[in-house]
N, C-alpha and C. Protein backbone atom coordinates (compact mmCIF):
# COMPACT_ATOMS: atom_id res chain seq x y z
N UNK A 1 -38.88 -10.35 73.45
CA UNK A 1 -37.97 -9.28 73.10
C UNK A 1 -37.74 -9.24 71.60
N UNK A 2 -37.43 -7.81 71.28
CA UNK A 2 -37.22 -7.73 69.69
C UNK A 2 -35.77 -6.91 69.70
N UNK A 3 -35.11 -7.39 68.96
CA UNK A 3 -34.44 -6.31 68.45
C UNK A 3 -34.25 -6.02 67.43
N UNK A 4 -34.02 -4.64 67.15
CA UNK A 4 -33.88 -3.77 65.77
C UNK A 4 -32.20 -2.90 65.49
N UNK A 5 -32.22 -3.67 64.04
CA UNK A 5 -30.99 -2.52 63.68
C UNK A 5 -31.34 -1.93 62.46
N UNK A 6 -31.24 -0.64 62.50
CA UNK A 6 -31.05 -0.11 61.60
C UNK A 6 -30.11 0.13 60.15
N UNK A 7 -29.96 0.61 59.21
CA UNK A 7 -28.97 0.51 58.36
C UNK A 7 -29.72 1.20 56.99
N UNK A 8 -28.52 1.66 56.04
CA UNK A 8 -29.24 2.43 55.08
C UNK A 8 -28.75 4.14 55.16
N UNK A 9 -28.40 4.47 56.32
CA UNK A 9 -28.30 5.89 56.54
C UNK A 9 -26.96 6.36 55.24
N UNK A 10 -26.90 8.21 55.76
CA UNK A 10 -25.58 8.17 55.00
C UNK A 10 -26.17 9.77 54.69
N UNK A 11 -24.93 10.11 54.00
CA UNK A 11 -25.01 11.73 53.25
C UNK A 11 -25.49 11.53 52.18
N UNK A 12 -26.57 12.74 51.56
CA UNK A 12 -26.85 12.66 50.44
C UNK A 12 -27.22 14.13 49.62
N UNK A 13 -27.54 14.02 48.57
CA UNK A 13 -27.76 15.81 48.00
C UNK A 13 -29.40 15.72 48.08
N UNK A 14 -29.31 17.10 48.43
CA UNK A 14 -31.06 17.58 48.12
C UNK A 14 -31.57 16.87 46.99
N UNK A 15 -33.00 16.16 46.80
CA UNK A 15 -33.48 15.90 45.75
C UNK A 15 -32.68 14.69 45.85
N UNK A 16 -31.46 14.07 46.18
CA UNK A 16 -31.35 12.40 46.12
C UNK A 16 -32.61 11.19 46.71
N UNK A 17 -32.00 10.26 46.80
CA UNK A 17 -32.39 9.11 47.24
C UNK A 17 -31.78 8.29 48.37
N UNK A 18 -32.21 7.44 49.21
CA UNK A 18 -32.31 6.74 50.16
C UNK A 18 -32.75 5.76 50.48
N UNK A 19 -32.44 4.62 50.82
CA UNK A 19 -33.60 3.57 51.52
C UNK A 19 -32.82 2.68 53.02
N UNK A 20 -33.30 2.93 54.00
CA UNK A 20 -33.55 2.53 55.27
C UNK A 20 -33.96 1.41 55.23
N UNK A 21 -33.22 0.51 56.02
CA UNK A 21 -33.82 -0.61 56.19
C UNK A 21 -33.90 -0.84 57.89
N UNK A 22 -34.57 -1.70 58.40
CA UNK A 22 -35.02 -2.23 59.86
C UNK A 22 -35.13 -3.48 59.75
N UNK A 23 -33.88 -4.56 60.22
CA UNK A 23 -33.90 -5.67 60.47
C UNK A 23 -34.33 -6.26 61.83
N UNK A 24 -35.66 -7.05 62.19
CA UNK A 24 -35.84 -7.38 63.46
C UNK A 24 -35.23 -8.83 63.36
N UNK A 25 -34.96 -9.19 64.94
CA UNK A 25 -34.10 -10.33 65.47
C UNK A 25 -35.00 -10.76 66.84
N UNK A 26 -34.77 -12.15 67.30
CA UNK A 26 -35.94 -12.20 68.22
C UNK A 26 -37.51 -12.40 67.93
N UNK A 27 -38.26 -11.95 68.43
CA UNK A 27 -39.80 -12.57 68.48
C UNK A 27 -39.96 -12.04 66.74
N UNK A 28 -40.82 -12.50 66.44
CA UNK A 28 -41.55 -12.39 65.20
C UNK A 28 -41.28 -11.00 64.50
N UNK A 29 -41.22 -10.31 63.55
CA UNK A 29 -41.24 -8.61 63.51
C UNK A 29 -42.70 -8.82 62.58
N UNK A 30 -43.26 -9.83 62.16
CA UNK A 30 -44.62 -9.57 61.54
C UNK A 30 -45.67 -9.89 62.82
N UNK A 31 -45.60 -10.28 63.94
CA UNK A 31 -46.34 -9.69 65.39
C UNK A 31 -46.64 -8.39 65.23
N UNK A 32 -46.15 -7.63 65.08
CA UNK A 32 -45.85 -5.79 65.83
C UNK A 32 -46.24 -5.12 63.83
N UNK A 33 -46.84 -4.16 64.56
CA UNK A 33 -46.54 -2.84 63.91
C UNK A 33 -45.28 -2.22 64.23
N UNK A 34 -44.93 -1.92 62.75
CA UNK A 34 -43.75 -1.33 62.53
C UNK A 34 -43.84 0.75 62.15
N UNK A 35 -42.66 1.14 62.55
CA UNK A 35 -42.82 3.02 62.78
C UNK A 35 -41.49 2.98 62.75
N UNK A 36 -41.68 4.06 61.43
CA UNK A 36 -40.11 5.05 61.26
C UNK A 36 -40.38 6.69 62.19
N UNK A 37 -39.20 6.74 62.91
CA UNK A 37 -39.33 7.82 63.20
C UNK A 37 -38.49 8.57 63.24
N UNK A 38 -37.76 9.90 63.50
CA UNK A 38 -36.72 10.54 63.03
C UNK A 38 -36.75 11.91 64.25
N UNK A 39 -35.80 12.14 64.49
CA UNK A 39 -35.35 12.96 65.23
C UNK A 39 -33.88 14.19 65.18
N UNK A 40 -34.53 15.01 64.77
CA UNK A 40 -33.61 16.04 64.05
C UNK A 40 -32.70 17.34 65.70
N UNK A 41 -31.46 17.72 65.12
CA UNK A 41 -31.29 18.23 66.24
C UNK A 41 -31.86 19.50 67.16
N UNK A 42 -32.11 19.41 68.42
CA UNK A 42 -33.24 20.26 69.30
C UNK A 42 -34.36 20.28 69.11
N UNK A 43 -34.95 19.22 68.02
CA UNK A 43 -36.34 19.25 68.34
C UNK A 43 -36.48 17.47 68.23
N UNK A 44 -38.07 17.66 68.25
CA UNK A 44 -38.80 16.65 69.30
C UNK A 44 -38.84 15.52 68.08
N UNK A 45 -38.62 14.31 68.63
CA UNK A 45 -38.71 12.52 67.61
C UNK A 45 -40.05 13.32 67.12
N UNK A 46 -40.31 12.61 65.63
CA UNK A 46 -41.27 12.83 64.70
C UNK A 46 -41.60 11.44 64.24
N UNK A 47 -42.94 11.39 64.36
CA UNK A 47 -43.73 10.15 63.57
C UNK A 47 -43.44 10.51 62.14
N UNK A 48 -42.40 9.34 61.01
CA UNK A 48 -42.57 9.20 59.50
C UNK A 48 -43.85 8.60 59.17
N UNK A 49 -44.23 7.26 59.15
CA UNK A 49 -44.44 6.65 58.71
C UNK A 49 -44.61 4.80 59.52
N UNK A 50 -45.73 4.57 59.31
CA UNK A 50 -46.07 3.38 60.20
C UNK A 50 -46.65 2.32 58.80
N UNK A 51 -46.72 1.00 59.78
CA UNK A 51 -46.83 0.07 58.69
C UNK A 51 -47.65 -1.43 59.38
N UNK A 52 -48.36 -2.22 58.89
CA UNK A 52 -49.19 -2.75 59.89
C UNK A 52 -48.33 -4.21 59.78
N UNK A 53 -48.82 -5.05 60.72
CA UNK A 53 -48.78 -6.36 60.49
C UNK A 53 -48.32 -7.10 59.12
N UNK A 54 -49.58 -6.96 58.10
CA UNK A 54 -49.71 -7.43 57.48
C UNK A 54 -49.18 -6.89 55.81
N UNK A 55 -48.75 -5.76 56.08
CA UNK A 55 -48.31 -4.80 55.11
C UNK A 55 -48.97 -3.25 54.48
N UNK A 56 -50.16 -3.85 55.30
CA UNK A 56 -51.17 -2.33 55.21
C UNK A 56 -50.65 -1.14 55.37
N UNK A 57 -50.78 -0.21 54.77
CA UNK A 57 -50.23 1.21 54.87
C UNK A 57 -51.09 1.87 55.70
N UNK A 58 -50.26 2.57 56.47
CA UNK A 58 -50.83 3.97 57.38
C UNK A 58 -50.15 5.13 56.94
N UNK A 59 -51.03 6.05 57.04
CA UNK A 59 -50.66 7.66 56.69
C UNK A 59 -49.55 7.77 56.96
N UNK A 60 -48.32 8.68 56.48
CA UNK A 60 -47.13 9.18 56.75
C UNK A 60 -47.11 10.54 57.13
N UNK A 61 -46.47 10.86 57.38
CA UNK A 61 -46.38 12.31 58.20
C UNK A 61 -46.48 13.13 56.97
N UNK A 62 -47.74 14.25 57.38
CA UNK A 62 -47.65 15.18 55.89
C UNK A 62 -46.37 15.44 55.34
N UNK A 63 -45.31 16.20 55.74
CA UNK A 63 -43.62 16.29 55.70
C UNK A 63 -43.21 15.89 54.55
N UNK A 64 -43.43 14.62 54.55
CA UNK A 64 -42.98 13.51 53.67
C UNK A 64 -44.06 12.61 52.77
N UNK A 65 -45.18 13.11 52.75
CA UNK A 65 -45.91 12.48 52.22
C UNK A 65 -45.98 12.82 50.42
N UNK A 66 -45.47 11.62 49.32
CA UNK A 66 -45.68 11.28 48.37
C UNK A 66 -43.97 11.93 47.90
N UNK A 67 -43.09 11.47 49.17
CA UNK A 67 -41.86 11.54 48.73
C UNK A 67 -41.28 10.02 49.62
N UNK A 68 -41.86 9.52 50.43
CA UNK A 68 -41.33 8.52 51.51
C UNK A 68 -42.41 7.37 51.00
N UNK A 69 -42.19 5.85 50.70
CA UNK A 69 -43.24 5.32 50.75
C UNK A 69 -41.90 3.88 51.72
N UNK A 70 -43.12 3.85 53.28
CA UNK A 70 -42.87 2.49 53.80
C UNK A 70 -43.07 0.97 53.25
N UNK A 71 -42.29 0.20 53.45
CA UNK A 71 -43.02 -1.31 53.18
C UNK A 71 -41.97 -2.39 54.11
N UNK A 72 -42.78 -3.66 53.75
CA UNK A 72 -42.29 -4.63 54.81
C UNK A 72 -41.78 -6.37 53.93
N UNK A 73 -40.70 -6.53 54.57
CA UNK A 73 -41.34 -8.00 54.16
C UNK A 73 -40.83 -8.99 55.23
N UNK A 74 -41.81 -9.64 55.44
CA UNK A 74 -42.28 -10.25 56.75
C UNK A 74 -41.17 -11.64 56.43
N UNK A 75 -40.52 -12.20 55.59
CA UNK A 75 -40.14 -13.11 55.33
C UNK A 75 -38.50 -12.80 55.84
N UNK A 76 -37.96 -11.56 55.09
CA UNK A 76 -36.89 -11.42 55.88
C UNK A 76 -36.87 -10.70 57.22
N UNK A 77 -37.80 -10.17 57.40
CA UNK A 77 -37.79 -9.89 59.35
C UNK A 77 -37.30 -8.17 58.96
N UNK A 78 -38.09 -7.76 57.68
CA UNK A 78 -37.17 -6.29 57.45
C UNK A 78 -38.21 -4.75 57.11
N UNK A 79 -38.29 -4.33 57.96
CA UNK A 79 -39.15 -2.85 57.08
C UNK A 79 -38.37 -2.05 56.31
N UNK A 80 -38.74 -1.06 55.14
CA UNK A 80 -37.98 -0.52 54.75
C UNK A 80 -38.72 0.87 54.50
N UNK A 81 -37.97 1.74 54.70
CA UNK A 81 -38.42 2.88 53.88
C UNK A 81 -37.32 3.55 53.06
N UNK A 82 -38.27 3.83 51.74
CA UNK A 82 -37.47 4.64 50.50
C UNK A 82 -37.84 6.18 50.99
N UNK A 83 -36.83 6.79 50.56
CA UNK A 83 -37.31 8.35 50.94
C UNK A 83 -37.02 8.79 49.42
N UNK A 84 -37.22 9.34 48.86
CA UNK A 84 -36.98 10.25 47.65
C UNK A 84 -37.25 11.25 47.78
N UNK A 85 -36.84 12.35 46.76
CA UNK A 85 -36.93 13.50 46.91
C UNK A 85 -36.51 14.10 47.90
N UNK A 86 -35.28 13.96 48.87
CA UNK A 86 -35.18 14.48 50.25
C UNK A 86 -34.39 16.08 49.81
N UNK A 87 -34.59 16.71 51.18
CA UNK A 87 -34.72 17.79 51.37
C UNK A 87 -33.51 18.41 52.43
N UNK A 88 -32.92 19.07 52.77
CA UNK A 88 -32.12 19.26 54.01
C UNK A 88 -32.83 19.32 55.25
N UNK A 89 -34.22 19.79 55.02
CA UNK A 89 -34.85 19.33 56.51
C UNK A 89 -35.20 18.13 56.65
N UNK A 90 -34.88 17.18 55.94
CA UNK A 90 -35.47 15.37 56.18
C UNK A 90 -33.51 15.37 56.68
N UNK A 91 -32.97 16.12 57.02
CA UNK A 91 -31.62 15.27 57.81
C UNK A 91 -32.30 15.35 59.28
N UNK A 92 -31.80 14.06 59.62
CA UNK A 92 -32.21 13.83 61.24
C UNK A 92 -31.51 12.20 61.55
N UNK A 93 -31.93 11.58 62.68
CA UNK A 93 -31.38 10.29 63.15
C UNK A 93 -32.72 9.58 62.78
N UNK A 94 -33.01 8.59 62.42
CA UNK A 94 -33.93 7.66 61.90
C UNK A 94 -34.27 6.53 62.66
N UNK A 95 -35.05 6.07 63.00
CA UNK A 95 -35.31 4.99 64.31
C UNK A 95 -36.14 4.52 63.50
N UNK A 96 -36.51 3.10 63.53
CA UNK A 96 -37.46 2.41 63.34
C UNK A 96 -37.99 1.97 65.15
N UNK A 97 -39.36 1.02 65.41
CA UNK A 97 -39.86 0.82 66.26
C UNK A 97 -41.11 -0.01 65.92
N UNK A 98 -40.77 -0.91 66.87
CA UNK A 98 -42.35 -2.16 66.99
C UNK A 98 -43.27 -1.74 67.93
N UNK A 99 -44.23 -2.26 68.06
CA UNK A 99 -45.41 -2.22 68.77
C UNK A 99 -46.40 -3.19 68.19
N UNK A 100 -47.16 -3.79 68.92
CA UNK A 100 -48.61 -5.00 68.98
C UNK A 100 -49.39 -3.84 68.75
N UNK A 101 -49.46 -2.74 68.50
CA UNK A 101 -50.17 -1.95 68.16
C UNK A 101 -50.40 -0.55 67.26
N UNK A 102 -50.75 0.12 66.48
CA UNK A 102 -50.55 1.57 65.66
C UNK A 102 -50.29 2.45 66.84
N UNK A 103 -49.78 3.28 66.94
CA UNK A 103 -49.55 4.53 67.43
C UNK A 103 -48.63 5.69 66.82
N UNK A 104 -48.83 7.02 67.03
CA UNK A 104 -48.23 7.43 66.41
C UNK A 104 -46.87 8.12 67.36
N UNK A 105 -47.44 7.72 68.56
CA UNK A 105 -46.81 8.25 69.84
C UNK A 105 -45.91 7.55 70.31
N UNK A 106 -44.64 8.23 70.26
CA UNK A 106 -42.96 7.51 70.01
C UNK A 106 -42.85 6.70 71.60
N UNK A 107 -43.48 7.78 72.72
CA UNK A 107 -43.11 6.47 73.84
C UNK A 107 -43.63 5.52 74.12
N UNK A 108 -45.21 5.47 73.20
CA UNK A 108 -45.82 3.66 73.54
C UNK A 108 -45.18 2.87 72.91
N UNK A 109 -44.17 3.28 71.75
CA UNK A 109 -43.42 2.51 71.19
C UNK A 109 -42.50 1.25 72.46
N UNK A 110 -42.90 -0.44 72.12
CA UNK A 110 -42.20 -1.22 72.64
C UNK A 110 -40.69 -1.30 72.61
N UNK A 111 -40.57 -1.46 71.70
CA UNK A 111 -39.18 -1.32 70.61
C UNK A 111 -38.62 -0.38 70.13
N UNK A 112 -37.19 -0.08 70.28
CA UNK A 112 -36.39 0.97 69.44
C UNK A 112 -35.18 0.52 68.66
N UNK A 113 -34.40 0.61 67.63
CA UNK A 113 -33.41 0.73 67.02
C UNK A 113 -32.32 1.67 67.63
N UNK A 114 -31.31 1.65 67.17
CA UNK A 114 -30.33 2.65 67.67
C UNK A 114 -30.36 3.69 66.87
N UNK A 115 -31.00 3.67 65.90
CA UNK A 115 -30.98 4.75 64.85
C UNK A 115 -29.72 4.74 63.60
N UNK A 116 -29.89 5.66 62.84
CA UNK A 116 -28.87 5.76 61.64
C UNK A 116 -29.27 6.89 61.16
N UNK A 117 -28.38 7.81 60.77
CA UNK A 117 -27.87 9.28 61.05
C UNK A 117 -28.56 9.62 59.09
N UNK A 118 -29.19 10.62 58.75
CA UNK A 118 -29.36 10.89 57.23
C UNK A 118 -28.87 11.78 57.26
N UNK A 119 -28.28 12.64 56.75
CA UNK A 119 -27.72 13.76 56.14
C UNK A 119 -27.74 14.47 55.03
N UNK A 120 -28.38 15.32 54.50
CA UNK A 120 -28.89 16.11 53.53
C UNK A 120 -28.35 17.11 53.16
N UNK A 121 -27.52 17.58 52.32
CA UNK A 121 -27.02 18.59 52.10
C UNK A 121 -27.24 19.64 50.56
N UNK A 122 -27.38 20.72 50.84
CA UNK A 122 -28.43 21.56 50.00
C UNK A 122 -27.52 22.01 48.97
């Protein structure tokens, strides 16, 4: 078993800054691939951003790409993602999630967080 909390959320202005963190507890969090994902209201959880084992980068969701950069460090048991540049459509609930494996697909996800709320205001 893993568990994940989230933390980092909060209100912010268009064009601010952010950073999310994902503390795992329990089995290893450098086992699993790690995935931010976000879920805005009436529509469907969205793949951010995934992160491997070992710290390897995987593609981020066009959306956010070369405004979000993921990373990990395996020593404190923590992923993080910086978001910059956010936007009022990057407000949503934020989940991180493990998996022994990449996917980009939120229900093979093993693991969930409870999430933490971003808020963007224009």
């Amino acid at each position: 078993q893993v568990q994940l909390v989230e933390s980092g959320g909060g209100l912010v202005q268009a064009g601010g800054s952010l950073r999310l963190s994902c503390t795992a507890s329990g089995r290893t969090s450098s086992n699993y691939v790690m995935g931010w994902f976000r879920q805005a209201p009436g529509k469907e959880r969205e793949f951010v951003a995934g992160i491997g084992r070992d710290g390897g980068s995987i593609p981020v969701a066009d959306s956010v790409k070369g405004r979000f950069t993921i990373s990990r460090d395996n020593a404190k048991n923590t992923v993080y993602l910086q978001m910059n540049s956010l936007k009022p459509e990057d407000t949503a609930v934020y989940s991180c999630a493990a998996n022994p494996t990449f996917t980009m697909v939120a229900f093979e996800y093993d693991y969930w967080g409870q999430g933490t709320q971003v808020t963007v205001s224009s």
